[in-house]
PDB file of N, CA and C in Angstrom:
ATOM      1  N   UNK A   1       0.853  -1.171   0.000  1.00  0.00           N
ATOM      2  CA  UNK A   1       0.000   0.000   0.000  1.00  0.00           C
ATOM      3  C   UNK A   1       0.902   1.238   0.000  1.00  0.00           C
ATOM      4  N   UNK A   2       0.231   2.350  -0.875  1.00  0.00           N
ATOM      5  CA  UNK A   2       1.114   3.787  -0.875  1.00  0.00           C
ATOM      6  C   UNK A   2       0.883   4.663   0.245  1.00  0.00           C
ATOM      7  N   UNK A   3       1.709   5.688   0.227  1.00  0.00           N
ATOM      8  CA  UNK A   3       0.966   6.223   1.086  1.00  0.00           C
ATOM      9  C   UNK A   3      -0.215   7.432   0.487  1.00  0.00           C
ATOM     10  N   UNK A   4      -0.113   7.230  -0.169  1.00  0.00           N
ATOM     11  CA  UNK A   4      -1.705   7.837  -0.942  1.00  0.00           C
ATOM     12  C   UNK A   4      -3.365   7.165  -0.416  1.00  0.00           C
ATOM     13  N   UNK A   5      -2.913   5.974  -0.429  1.00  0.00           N
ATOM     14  CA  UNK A   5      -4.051   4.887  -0.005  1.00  0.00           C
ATOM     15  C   UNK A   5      -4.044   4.928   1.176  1.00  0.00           C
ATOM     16  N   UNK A   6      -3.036   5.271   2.064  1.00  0.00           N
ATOM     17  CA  UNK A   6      -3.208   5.551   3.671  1.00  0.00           C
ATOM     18  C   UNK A   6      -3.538   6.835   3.800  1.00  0.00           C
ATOM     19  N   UNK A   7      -3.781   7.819   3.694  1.00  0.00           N
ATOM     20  CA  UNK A   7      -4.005   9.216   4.221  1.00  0.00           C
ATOM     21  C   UNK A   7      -5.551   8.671   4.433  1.00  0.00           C
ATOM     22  N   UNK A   8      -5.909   9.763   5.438  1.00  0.00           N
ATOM     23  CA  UNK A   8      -7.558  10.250   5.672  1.00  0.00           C
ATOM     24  C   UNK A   8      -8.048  11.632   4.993  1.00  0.00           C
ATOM     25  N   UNK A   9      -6.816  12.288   4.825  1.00  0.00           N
ATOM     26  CA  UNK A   9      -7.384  13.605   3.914  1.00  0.00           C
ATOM     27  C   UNK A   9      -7.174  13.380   2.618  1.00  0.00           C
ATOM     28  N   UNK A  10      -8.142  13.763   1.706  1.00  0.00           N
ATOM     29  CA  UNK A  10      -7.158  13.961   0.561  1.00  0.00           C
ATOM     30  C   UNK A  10      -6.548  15.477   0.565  1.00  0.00           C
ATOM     31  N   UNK A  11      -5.206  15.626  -0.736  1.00  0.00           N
ATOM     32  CA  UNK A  11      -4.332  16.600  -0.795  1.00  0.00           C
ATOM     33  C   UNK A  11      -5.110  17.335  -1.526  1.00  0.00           C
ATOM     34  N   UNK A  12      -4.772  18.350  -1.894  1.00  0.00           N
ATOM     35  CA  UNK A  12      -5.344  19.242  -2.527  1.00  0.00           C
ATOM     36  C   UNK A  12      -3.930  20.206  -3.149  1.00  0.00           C
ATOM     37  N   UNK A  13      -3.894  20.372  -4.389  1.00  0.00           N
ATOM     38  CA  UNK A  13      -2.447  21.014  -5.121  1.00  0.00           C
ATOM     39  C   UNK A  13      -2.836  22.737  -4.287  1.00  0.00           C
ATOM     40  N   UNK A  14      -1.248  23.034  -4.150  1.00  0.00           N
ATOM     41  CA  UNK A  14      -0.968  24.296  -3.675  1.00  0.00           C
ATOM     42  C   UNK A  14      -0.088  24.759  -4.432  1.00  0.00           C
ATOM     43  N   UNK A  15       0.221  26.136  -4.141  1.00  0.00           N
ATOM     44  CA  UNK A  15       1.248  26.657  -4.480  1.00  0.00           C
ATOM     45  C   UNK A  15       1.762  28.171  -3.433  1.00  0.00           C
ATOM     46  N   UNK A  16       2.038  27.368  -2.355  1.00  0.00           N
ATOM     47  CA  UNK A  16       2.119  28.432  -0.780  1.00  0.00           C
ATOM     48  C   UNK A  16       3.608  28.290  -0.990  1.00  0.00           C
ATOM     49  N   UNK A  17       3.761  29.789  -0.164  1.00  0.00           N
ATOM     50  CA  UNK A  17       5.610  29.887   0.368  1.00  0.00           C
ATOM     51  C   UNK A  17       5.813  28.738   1.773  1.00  0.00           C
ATOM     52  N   UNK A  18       6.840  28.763   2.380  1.00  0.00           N
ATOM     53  CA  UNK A  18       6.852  28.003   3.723  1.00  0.00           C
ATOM     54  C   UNK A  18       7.887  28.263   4.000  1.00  0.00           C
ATOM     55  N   UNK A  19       7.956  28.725   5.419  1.00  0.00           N
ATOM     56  CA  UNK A  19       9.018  28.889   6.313  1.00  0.00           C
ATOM     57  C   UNK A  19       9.159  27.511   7.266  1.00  0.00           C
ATOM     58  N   UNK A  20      10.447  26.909   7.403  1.00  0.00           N
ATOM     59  CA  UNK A  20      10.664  25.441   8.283  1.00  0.00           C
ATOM     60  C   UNK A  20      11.620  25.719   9.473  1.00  0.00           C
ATOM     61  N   UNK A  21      11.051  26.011  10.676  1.00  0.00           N
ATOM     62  CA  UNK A  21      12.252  25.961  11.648  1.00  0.00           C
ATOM     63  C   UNK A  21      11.977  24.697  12.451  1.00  0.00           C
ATOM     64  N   UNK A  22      13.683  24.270  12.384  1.00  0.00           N
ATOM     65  CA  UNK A  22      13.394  22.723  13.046  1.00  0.00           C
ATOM     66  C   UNK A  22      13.975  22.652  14.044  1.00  0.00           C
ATOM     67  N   UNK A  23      14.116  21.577  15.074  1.00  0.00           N
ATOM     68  CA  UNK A  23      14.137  21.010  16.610  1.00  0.00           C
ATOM     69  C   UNK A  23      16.406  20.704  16.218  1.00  0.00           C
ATOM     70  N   UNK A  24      16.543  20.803  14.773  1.00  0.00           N
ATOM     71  CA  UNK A  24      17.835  20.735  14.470  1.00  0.00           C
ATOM     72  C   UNK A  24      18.512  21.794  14.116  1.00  0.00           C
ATOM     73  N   UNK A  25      17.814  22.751  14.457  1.00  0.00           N
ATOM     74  CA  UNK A  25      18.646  24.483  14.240  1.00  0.00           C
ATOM     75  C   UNK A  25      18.572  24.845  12.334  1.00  0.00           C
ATOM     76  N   UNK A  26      18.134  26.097  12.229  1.00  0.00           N
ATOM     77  CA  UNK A  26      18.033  26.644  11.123  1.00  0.00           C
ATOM     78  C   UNK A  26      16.692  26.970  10.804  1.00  0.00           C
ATOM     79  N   UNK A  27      16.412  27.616   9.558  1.00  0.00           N
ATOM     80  CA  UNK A  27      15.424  27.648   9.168  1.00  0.00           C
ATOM     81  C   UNK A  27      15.651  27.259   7.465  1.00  0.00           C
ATOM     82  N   UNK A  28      14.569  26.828   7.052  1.00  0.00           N
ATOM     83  CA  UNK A  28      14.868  26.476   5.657  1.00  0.00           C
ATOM     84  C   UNK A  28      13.693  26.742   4.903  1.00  0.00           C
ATOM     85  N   UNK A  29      13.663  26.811   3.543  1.00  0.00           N
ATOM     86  CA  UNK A  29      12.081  27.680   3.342  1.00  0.00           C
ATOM     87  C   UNK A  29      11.502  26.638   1.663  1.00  0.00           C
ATOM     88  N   UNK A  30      10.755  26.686   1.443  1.00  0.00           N
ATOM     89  CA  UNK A  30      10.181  26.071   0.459  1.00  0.00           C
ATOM     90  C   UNK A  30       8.831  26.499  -0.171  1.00  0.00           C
ATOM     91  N   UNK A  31       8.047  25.366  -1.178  1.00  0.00           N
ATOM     92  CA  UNK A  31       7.033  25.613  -1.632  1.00  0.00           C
ATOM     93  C   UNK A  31       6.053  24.542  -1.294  1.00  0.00           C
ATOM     94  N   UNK A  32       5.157  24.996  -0.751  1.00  0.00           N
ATOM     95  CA  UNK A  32       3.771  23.865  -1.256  1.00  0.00           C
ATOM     96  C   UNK A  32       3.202  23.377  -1.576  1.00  0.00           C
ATOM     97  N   UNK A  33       3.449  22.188  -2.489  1.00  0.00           N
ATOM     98  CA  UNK A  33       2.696  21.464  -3.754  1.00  0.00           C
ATOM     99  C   UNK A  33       1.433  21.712  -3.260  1.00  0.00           C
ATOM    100  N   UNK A  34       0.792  20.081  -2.053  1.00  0.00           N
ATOM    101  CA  UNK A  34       0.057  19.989  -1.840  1.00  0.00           C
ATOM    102  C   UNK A  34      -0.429  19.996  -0.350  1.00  0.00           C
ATOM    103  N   UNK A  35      -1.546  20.214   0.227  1.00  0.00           N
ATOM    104  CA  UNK A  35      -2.241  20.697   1.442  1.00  0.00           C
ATOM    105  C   UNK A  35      -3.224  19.979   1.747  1.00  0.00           C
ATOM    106  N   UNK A  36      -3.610  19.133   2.859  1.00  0.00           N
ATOM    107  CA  UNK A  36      -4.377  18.982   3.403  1.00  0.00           C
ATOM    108  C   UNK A  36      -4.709  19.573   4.827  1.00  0.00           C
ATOM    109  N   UNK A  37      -5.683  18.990   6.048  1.00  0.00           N
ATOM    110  CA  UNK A  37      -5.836  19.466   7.506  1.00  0.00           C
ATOM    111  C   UNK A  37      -4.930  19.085   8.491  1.00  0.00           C
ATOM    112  N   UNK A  38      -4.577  17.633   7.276  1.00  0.00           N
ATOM    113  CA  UNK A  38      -3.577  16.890   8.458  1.00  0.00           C
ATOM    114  C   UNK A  38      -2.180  17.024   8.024  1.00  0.00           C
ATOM    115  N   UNK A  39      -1.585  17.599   6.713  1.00  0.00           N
ATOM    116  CA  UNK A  39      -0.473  17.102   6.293  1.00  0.00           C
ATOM    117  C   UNK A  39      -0.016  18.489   4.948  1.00  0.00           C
ATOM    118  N   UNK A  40       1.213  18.177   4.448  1.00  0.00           N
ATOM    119  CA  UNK A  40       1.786  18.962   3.389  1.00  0.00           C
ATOM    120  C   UNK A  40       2.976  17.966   2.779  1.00  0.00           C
ATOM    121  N   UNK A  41       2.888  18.544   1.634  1.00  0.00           N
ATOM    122  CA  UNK A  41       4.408  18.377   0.730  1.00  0.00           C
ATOM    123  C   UNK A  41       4.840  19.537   0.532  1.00  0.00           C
ATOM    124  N   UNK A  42       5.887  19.646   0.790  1.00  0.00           N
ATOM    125  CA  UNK A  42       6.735  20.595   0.566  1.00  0.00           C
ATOM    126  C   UNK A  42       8.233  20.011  -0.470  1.00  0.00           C
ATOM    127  N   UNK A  43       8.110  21.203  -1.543  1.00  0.00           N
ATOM    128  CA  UNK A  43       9.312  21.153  -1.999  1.00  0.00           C
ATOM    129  C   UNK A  43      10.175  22.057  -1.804  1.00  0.00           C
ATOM    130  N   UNK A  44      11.843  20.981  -1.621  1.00  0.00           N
ATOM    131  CA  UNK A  44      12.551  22.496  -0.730  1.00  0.00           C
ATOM    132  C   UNK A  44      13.848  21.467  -1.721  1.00  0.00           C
ATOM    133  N   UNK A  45      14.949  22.243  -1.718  1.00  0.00           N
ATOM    134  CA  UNK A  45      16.819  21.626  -1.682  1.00  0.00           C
ATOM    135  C   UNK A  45      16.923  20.485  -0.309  1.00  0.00           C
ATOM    136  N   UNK A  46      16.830  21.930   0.388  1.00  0.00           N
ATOM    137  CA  UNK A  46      17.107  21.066   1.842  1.00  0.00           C
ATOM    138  C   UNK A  46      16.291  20.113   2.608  1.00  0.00           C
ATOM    139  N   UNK A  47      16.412  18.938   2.998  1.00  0.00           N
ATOM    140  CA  UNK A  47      15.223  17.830   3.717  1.00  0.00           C
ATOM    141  C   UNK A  47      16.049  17.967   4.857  1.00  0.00           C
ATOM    142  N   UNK A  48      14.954  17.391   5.831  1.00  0.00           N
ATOM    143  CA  UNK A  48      15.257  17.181   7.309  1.00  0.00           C
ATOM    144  C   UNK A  48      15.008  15.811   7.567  1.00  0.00           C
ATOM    145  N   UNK A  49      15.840  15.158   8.434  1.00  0.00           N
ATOM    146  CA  UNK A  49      15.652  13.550   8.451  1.00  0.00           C
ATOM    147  C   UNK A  49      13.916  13.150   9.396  1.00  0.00           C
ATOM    148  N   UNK A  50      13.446  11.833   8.331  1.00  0.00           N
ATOM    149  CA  UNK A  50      12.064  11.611   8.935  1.00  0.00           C
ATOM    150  C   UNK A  50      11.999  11.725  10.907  1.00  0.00           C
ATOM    151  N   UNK A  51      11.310  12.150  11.156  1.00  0.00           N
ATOM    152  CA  UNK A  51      10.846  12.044  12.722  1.00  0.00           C
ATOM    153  C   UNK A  51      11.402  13.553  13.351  1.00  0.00           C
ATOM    154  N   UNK A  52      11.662  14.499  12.404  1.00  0.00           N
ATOM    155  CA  UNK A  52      12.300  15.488  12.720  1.00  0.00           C
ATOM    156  C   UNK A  52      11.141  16.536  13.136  1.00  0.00           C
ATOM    157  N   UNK A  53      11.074  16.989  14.620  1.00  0.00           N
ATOM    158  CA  UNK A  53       9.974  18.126  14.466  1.00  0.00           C
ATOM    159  C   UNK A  53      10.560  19.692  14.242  1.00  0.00           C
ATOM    160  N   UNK A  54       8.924  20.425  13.797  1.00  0.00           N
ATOM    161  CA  UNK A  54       9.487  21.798  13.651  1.00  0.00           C
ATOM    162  C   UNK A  54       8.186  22.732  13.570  1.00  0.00           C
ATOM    163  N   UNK A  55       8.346  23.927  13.169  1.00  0.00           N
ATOM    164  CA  UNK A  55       7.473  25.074  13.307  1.00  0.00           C
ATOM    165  C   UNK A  55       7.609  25.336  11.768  1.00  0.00           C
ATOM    166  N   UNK A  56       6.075  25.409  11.746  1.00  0.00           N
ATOM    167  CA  UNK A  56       6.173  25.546  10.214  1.00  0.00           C
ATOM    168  C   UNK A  56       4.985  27.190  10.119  1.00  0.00           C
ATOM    169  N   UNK A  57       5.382  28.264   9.276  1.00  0.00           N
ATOM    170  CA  UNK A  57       4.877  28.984   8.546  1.00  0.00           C
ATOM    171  C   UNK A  57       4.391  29.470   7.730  1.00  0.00           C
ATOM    172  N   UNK A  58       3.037  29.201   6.837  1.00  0.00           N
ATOM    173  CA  UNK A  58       2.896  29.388   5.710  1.00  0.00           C
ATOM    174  C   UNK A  58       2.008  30.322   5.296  1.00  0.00           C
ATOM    175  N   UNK A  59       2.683  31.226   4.269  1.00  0.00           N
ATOM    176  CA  UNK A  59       1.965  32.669   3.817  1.00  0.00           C
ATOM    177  C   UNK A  59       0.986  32.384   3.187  1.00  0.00           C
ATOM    178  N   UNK A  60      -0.141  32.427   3.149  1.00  0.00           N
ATOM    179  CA  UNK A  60      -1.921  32.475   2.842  1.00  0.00           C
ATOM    180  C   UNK A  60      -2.100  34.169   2.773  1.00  0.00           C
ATOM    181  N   UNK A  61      -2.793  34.077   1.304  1.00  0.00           N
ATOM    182  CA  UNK A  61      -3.600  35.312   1.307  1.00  0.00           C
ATOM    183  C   UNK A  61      -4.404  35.487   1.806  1.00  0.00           C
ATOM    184  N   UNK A  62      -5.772  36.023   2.801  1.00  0.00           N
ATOM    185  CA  UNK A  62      -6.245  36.186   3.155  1.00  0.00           C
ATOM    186  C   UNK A  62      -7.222  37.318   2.764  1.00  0.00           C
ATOM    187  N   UNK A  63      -8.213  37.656   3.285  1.00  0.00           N
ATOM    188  CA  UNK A  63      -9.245  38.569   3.282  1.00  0.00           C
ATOM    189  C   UNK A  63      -8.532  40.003   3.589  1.00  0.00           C
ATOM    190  N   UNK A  64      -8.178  39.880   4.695  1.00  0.00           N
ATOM    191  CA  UNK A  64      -7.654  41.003   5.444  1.00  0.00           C
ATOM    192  C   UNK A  64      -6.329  40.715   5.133  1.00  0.00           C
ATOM    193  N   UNK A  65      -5.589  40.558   4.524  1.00  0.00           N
ATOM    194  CA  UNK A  65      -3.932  40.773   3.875  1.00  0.00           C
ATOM    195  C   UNK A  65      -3.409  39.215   4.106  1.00  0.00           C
ATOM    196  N   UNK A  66      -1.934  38.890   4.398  1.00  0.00           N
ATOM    197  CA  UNK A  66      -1.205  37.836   4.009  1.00  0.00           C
ATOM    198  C   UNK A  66      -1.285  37.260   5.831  1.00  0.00           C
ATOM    199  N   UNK A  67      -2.141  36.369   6.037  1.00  0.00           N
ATOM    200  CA  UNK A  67      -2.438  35.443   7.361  1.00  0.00           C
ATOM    201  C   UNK A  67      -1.616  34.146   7.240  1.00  0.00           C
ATOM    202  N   UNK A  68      -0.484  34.215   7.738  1.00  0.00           N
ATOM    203  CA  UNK A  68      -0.057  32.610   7.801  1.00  0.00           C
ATOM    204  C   UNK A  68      -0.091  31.867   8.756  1.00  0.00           C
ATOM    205  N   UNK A  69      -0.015  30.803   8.339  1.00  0.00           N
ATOM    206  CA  UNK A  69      -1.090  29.611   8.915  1.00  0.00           C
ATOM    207  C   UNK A  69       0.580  29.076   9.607  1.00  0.00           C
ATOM    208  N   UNK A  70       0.059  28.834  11.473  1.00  0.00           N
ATOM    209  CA  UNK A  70       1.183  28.252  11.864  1.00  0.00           C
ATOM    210  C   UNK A  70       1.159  27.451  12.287  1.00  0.00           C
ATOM    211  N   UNK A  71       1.605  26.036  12.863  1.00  0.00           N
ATOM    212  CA  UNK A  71       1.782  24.610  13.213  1.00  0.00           C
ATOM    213  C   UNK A  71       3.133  24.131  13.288  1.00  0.00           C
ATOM    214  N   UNK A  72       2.870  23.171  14.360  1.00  0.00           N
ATOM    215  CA  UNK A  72       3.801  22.303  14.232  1.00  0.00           C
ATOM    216  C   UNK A  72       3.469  21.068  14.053  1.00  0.00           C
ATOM    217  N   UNK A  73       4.657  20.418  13.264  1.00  0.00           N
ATOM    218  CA  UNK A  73       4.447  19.234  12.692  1.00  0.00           C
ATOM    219  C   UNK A  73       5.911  18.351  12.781  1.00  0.00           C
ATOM    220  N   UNK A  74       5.884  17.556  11.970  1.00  0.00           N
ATOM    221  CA  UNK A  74       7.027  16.254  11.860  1.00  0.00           C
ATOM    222  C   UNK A  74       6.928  15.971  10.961  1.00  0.00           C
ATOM    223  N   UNK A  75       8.170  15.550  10.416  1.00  0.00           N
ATOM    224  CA  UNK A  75       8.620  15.187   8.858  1.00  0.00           C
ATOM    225  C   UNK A  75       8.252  13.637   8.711  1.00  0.00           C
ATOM    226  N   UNK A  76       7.236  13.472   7.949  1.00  0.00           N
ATOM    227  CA  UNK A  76       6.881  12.154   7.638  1.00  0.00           C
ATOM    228  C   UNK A  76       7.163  11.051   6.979  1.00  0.00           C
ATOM    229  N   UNK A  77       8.273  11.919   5.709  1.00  0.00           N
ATOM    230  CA  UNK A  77       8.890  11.152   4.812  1.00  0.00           C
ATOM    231  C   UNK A  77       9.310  12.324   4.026  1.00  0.00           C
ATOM    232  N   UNK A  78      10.662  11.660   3.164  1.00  0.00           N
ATOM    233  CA  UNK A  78      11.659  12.183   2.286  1.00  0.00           C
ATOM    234  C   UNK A  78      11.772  11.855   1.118  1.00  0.00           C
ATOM    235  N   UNK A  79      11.793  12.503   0.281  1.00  0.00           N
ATOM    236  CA  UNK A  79      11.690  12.338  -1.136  1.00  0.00           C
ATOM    237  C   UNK A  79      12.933  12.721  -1.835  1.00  0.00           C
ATOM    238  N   UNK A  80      13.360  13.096  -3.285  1.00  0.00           N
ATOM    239  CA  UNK A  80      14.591  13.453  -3.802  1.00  0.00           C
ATOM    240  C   UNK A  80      14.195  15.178  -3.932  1.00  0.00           C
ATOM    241  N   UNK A  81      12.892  15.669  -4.269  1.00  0.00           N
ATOM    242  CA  UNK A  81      12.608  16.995  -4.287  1.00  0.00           C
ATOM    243  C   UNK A  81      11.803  17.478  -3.099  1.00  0.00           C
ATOM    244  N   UNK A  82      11.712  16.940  -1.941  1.00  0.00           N
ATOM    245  CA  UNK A  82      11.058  17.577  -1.029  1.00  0.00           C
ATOM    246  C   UNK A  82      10.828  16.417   0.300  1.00  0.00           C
ATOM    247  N   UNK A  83       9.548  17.081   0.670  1.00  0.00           N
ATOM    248  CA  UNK A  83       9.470  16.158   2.294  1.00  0.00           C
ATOM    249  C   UNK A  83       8.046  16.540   2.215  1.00  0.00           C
ATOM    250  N   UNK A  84       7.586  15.601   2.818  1.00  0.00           N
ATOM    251  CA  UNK A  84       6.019  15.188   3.591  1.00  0.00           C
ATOM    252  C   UNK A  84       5.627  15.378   4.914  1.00  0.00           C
ATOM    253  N   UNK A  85       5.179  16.890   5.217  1.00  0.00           N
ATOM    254  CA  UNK A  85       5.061  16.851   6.633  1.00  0.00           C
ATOM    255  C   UNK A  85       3.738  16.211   7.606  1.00  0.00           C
ATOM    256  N   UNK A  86       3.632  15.989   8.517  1.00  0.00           N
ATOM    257  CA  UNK A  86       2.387  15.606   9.206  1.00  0.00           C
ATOM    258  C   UNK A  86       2.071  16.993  10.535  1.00  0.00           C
ATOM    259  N   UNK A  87       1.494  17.508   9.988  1.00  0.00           N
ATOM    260  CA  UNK A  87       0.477  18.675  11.100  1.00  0.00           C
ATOM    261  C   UNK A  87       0.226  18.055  12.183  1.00  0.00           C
ATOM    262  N   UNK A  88       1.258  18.373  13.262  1.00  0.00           N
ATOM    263  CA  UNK A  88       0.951  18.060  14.695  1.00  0.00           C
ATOM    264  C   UNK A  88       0.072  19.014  15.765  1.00  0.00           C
ATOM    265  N   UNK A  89       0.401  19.817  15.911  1.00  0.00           N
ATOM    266  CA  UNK A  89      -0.669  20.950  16.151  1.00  0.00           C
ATOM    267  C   UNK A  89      -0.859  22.194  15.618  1.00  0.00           C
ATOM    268  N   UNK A  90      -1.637  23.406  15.963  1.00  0.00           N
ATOM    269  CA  UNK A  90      -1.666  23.952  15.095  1.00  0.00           C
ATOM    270  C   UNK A  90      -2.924  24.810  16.089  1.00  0.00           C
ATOM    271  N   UNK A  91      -3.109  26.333  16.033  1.00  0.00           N
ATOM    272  CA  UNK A  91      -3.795  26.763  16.581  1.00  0.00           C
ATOM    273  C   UNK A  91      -5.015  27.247  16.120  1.00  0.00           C
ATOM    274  N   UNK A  92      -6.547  27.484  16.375  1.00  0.00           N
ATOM    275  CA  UNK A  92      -8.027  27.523  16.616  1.00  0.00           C
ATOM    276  C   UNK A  92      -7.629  28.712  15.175  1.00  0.00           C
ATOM    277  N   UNK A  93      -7.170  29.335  14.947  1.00  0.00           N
ATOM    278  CA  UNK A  93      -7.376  30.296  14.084  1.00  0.00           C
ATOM    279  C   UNK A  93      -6.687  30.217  12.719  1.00  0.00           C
ATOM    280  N   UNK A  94      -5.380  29.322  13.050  1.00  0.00           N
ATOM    281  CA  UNK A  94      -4.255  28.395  11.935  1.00  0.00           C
ATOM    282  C   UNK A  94      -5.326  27.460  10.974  1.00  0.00           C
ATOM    283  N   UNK A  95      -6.093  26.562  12.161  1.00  0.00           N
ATOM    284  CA  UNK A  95      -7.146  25.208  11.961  1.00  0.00           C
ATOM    285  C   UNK A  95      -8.086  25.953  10.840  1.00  0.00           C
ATOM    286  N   UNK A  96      -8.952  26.983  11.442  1.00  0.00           N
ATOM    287  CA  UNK A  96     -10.110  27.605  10.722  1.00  0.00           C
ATOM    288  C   UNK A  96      -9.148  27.983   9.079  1.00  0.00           C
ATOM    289  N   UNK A  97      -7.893  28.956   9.174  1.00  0.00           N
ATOM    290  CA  UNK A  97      -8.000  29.606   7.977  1.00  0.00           C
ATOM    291  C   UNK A  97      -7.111  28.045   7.147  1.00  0.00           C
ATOM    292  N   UNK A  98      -6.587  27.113   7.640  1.00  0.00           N
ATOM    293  CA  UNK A  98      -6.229  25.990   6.730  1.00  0.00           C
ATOM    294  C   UNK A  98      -8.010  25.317   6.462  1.00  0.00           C
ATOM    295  N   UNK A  99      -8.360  25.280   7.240  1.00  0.00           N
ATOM    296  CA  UNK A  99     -10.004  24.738   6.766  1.00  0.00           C
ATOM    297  C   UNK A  99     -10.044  25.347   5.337  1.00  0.00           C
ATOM    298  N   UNK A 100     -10.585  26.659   5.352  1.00  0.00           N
ATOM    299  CA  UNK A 100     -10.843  27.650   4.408  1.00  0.00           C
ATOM    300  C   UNK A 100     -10.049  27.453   2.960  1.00  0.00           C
ATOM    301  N   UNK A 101      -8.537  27.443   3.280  1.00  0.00           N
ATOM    302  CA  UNK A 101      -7.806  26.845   2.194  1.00  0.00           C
ATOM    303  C   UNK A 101      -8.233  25.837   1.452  1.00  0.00           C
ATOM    304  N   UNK A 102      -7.990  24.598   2.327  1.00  0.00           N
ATOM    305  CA  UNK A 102      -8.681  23.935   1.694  1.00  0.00           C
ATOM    306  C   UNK A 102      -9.417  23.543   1.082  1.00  0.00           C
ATOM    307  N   UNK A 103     -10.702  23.258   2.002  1.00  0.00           N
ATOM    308  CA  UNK A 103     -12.363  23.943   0.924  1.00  0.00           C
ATOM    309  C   UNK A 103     -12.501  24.909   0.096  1.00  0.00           C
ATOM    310  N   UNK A 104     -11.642  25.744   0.091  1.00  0.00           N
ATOM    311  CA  UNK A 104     -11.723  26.689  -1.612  1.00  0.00           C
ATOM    312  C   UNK A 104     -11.064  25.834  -2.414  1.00  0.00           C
ATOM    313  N   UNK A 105      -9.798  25.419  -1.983  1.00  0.00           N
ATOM    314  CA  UNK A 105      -8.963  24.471  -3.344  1.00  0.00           C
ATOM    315  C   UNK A 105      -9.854  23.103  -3.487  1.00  0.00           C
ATOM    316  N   UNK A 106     -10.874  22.576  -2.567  1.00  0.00           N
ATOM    317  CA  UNK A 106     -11.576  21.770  -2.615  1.00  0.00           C
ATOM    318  C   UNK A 106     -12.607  21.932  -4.003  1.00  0.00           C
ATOM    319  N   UNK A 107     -13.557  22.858  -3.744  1.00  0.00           N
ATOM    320  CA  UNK A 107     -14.571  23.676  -4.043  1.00  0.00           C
ATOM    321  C   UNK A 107     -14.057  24.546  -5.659  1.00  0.00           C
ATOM    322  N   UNK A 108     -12.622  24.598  -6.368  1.00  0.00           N
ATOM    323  CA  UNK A 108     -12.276  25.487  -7.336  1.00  0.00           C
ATOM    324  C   UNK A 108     -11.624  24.144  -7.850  1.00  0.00           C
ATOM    325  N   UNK A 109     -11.865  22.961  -7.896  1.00  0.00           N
ATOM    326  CA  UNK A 109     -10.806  21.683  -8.148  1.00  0.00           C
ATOM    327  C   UNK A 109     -12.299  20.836  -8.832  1.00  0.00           C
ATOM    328  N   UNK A 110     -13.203  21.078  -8.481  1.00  0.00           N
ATOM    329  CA  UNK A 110     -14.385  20.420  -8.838  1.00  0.00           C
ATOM    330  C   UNK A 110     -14.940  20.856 -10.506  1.00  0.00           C
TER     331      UNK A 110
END
C-alpha cells in the first residue's frame, strides 16, 4: 500500500511559500505542492531527516492581507525533491484559515 491509499485527507495542489524551523537548528524555506488538515508536501533543496519536528509557517492570502497559517508538525517522509510533513498541532485560528484553504482548493478543483 502507498501512502496515498493511507491518508484520511485527501491533498489538494498548492502553491504556498513556507518557512521550516526545526528542533535541528536553522530555518529552511520552500514551496507547497500539496495541502491537506492533516499534512503537506513541501518542496525544498534542503530535507530534514524523517521524525524530525518543527514550526512551520505558511503565507496564505487572506481577506484582510497575508495570514499565515502556523503549526507544528514532523517530517513524515523524504523524497529526492522535497518532504512530507504531518500537522501536529496547530492553533483555533491556523485550523479555521487551513479549513478555508482547503475547501476553496476543494470547491475550485471540482
Amino acid at each position: 500500500m502507498d501512502q496515498t491509499e493511507d491518508r484520511q485527507h485527501e491533498r489538494n495542489p498548492a502553491k504556498l511559500e513556507v518557512e521550516i524551523a526545526s528542533e535541528l537548528g536553522g530555518i529552511l524555506r520552500g514551496t507547497v505542492r500539496d495541502v491537506s488538515v492533516a499534512g503537506l508536501y513541501v518542496a525544498c533543496l534542503e530535507r530534514l531527516p524523517v521524525g524530525t519536528l518543527c514550526e512551520l509557517s505558511i503565507e496564505v492570502a487572506g481577506t484582510c492581507g497575508d495570514v499565515p497559517i502556523e503549526a507544528t508538525g514532523r517530517v513524515a517522509h523524504v523524497a529526492d525533491d522535497g518532504m512530507g510533513l504531518e500537522i501536529t498541532d496547530l492553533t483555533f485560528d491556523s485550523y479555521y484559515e487551513l479549513r478555508r484553504l482547503v475547501g476553496h482548493r476543494e470547491r475550485t478543483a471540482s
